[in-house]
C-alpha atoms as a PDB file:
ATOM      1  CA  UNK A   1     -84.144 -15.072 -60.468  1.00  0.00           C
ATOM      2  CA  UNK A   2     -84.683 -11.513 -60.077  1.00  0.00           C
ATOM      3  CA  UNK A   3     -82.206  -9.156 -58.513  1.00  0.00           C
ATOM      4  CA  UNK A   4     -83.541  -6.358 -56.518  1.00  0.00           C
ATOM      5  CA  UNK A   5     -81.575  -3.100 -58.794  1.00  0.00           C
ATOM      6  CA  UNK A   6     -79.655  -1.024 -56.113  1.00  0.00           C
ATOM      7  CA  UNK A   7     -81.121   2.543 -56.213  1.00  0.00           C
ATOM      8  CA  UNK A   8     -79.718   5.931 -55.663  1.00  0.00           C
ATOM      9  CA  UNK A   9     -81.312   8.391 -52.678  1.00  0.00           C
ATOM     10  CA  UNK A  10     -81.775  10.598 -56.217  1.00  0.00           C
ATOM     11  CA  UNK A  11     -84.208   8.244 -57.287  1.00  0.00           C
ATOM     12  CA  UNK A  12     -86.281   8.164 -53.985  1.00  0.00           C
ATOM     13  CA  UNK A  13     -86.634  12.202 -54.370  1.00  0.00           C
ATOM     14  CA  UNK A  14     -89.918  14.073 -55.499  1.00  0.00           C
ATOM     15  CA  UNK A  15     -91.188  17.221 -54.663  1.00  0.00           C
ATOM     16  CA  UNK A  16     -94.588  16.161 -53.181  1.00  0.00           C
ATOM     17  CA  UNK A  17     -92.700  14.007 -51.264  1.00  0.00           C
ATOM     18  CA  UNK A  18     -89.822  16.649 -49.674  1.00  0.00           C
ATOM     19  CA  UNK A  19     -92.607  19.566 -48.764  1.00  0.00           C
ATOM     20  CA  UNK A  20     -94.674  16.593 -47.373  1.00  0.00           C
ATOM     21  CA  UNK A  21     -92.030  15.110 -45.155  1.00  0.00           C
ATOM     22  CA  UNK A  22     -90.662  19.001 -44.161  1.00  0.00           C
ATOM     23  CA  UNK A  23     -94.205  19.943 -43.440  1.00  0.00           C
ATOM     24  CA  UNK A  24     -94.580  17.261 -41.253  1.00  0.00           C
ATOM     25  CA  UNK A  25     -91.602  17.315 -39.137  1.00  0.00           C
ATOM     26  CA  UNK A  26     -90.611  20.994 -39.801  1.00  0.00           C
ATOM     27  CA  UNK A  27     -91.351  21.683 -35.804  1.00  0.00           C
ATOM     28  CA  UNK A  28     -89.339  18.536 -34.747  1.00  0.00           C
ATOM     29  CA  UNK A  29     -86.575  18.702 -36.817  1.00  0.00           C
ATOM     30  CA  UNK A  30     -86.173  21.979 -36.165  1.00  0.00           C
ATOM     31  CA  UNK A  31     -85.065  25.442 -37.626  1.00  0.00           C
ATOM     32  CA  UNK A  32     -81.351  24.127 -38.234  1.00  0.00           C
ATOM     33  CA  UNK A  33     -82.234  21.369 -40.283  1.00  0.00           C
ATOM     34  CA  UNK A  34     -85.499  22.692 -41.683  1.00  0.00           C
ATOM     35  CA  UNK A  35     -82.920  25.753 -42.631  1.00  0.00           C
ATOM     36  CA  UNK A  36     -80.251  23.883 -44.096  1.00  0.00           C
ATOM     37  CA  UNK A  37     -82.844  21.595 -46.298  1.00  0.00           C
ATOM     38  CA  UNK A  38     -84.003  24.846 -47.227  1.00  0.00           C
ATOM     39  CA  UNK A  39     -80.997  26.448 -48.611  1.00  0.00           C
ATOM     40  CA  UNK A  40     -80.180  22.407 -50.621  1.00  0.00           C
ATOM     41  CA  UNK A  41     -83.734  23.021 -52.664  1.00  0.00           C
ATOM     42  CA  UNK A  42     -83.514  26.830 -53.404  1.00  0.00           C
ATOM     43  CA  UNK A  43     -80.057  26.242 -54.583  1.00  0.00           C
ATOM     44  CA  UNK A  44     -81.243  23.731 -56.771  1.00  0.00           C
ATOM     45  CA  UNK A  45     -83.660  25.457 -58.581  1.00  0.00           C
ATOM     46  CA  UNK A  46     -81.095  27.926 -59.963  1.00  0.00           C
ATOM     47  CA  UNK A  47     -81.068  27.636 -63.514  1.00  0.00           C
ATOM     48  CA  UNK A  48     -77.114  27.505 -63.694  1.00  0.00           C
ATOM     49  CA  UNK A  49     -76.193  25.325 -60.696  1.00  0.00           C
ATOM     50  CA  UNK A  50     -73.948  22.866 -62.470  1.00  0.00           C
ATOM     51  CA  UNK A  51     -75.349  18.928 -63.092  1.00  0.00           C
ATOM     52  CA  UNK A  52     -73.183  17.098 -60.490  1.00  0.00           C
ATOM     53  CA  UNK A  53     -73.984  20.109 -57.508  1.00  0.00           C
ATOM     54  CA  UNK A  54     -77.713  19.473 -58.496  1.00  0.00           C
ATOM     55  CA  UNK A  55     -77.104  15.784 -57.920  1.00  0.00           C
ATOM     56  CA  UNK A  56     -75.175  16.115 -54.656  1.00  0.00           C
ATOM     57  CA  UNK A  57     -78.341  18.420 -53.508  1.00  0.00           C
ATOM     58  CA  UNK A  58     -81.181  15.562 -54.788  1.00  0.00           C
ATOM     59  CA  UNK A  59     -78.900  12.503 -53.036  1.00  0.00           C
ATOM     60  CA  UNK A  60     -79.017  14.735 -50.186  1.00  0.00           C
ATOM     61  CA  UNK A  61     -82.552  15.638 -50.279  1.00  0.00           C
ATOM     62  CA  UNK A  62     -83.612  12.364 -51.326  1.00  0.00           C
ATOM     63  CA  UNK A  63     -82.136  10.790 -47.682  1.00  0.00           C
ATOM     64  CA  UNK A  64     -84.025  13.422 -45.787  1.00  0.00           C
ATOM     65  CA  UNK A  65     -87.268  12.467 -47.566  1.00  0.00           C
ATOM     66  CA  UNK A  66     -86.385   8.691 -46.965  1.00  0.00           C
ATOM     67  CA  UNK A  67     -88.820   6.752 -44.802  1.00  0.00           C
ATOM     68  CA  UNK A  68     -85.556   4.468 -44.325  1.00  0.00           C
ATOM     69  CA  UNK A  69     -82.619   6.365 -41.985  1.00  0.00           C
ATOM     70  CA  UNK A  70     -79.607   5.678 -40.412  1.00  0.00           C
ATOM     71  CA  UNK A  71     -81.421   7.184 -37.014  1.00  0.00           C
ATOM     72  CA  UNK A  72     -85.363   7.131 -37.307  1.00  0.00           C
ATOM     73  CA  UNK A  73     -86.434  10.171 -37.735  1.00  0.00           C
ATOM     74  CA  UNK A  74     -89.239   9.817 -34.395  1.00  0.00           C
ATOM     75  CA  UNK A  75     -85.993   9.025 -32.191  1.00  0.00           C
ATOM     76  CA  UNK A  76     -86.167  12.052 -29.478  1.00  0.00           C
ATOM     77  CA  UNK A  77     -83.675  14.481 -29.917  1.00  0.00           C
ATOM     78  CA  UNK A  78     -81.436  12.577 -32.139  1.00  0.00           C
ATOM     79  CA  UNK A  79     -83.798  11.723 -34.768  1.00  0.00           C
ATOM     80  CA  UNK A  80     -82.846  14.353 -37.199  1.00  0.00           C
ATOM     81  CA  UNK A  81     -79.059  14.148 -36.365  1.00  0.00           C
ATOM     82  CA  UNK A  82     -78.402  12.010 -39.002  1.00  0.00           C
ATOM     83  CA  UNK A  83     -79.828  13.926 -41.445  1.00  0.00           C
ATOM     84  CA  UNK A  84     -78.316  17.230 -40.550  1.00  0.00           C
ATOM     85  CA  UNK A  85     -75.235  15.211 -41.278  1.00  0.00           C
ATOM     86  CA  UNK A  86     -76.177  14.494 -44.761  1.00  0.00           C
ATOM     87  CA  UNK A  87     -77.085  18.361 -45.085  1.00  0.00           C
ATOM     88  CA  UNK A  88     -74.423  20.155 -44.312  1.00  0.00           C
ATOM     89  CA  UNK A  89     -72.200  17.978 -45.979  1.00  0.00           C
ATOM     90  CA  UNK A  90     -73.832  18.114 -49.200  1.00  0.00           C
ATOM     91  CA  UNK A  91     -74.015  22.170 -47.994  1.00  0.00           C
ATOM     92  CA  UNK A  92     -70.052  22.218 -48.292  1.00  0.00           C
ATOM     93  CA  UNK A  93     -69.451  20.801 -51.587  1.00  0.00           C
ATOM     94  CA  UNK A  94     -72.498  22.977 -52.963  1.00  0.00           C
ATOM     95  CA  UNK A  95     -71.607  26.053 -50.883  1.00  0.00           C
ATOM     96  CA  UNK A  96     -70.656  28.598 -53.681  1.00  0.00           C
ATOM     97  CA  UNK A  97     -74.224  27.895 -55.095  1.00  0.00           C
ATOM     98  CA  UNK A  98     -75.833  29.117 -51.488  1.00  0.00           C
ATOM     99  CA  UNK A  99     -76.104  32.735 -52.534  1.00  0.00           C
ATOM    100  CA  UNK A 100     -78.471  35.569 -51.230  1.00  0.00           C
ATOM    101  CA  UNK A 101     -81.349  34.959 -53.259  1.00  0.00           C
ATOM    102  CA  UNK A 102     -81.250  31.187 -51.995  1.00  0.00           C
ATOM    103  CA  UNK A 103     -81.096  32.388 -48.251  1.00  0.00           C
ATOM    104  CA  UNK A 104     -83.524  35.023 -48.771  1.00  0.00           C
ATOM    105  CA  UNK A 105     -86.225  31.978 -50.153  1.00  0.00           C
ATOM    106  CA  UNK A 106     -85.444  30.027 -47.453  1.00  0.00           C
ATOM    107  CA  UNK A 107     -86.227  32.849 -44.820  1.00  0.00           C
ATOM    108  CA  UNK A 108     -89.184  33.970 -46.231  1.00  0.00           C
ATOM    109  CA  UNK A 109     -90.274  29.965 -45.395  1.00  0.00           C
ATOM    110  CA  UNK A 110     -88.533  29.865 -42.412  1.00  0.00           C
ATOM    111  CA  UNK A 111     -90.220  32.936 -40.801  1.00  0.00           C
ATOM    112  CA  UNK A 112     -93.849  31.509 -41.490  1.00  0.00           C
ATOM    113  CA  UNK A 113     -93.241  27.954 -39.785  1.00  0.00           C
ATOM    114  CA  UNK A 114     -91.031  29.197 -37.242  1.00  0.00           C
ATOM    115  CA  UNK A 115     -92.788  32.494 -35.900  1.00  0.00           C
ATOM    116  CA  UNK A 116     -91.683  32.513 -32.985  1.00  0.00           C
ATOM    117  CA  UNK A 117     -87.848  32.592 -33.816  1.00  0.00           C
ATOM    118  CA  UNK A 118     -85.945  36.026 -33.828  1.00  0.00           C
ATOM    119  CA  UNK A 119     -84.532  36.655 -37.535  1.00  0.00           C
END
């Protein structure tokens, strides 16, 4: 009998799949979370972030992308809760990693999809 291998939310990451999903729900998940998920991949694209705060940032990102949430993500005004929990706690053991160049990525993104917000 087979048994059904446990996977990580690592695993379930890809990049096609994390701009497809923040594409999609950028305007109703709105600029905190879109922000936050934001400042996770930037950060991880530094060439010296260490191993395990690249894998804290991929877990993370990989349960945003998830079809699969604690709260479905189409839930009015909570949908996204649950994964702004995920966020920011992956954003405090990663935090010394957020640095200026990472914020200044994720603003130059942030100010196309969200126009009409005052930076």
């Amino acid at each position: 009998m087979y048994a059904a291998r446990p996977f990580t939310y690592d695993e379930a990451y890809s990049d096609a799949s994390f701009w497809a999903k923040l594409r999609r729900f950028a305007a109703r998940a709105g600029y905190e979370v879109v922000e936050k998920t934001l400042w996770l991949y930037y950060a991880a694209q530094k060439p010296d972030i260490p191993a395990k705060a690249k894998a804290v940032i991929w877990s993370a990102l990989g349960y945003f992308i998830l079809p699969v949430d604690a709260i479905p993500d189409v839930t009015p005004l909570v949908g996204f809760s649950d994964d702004l929990t995920v966020l920011t706690a992956a954003l405090v053991v990663v935090a010394t990693h957020i640095d200026a160049e990472v914020k200044a990525r994720a603003s130059a993104k942030l100010r196309a999809w969200f126009p009409e917000r005052r930076f």
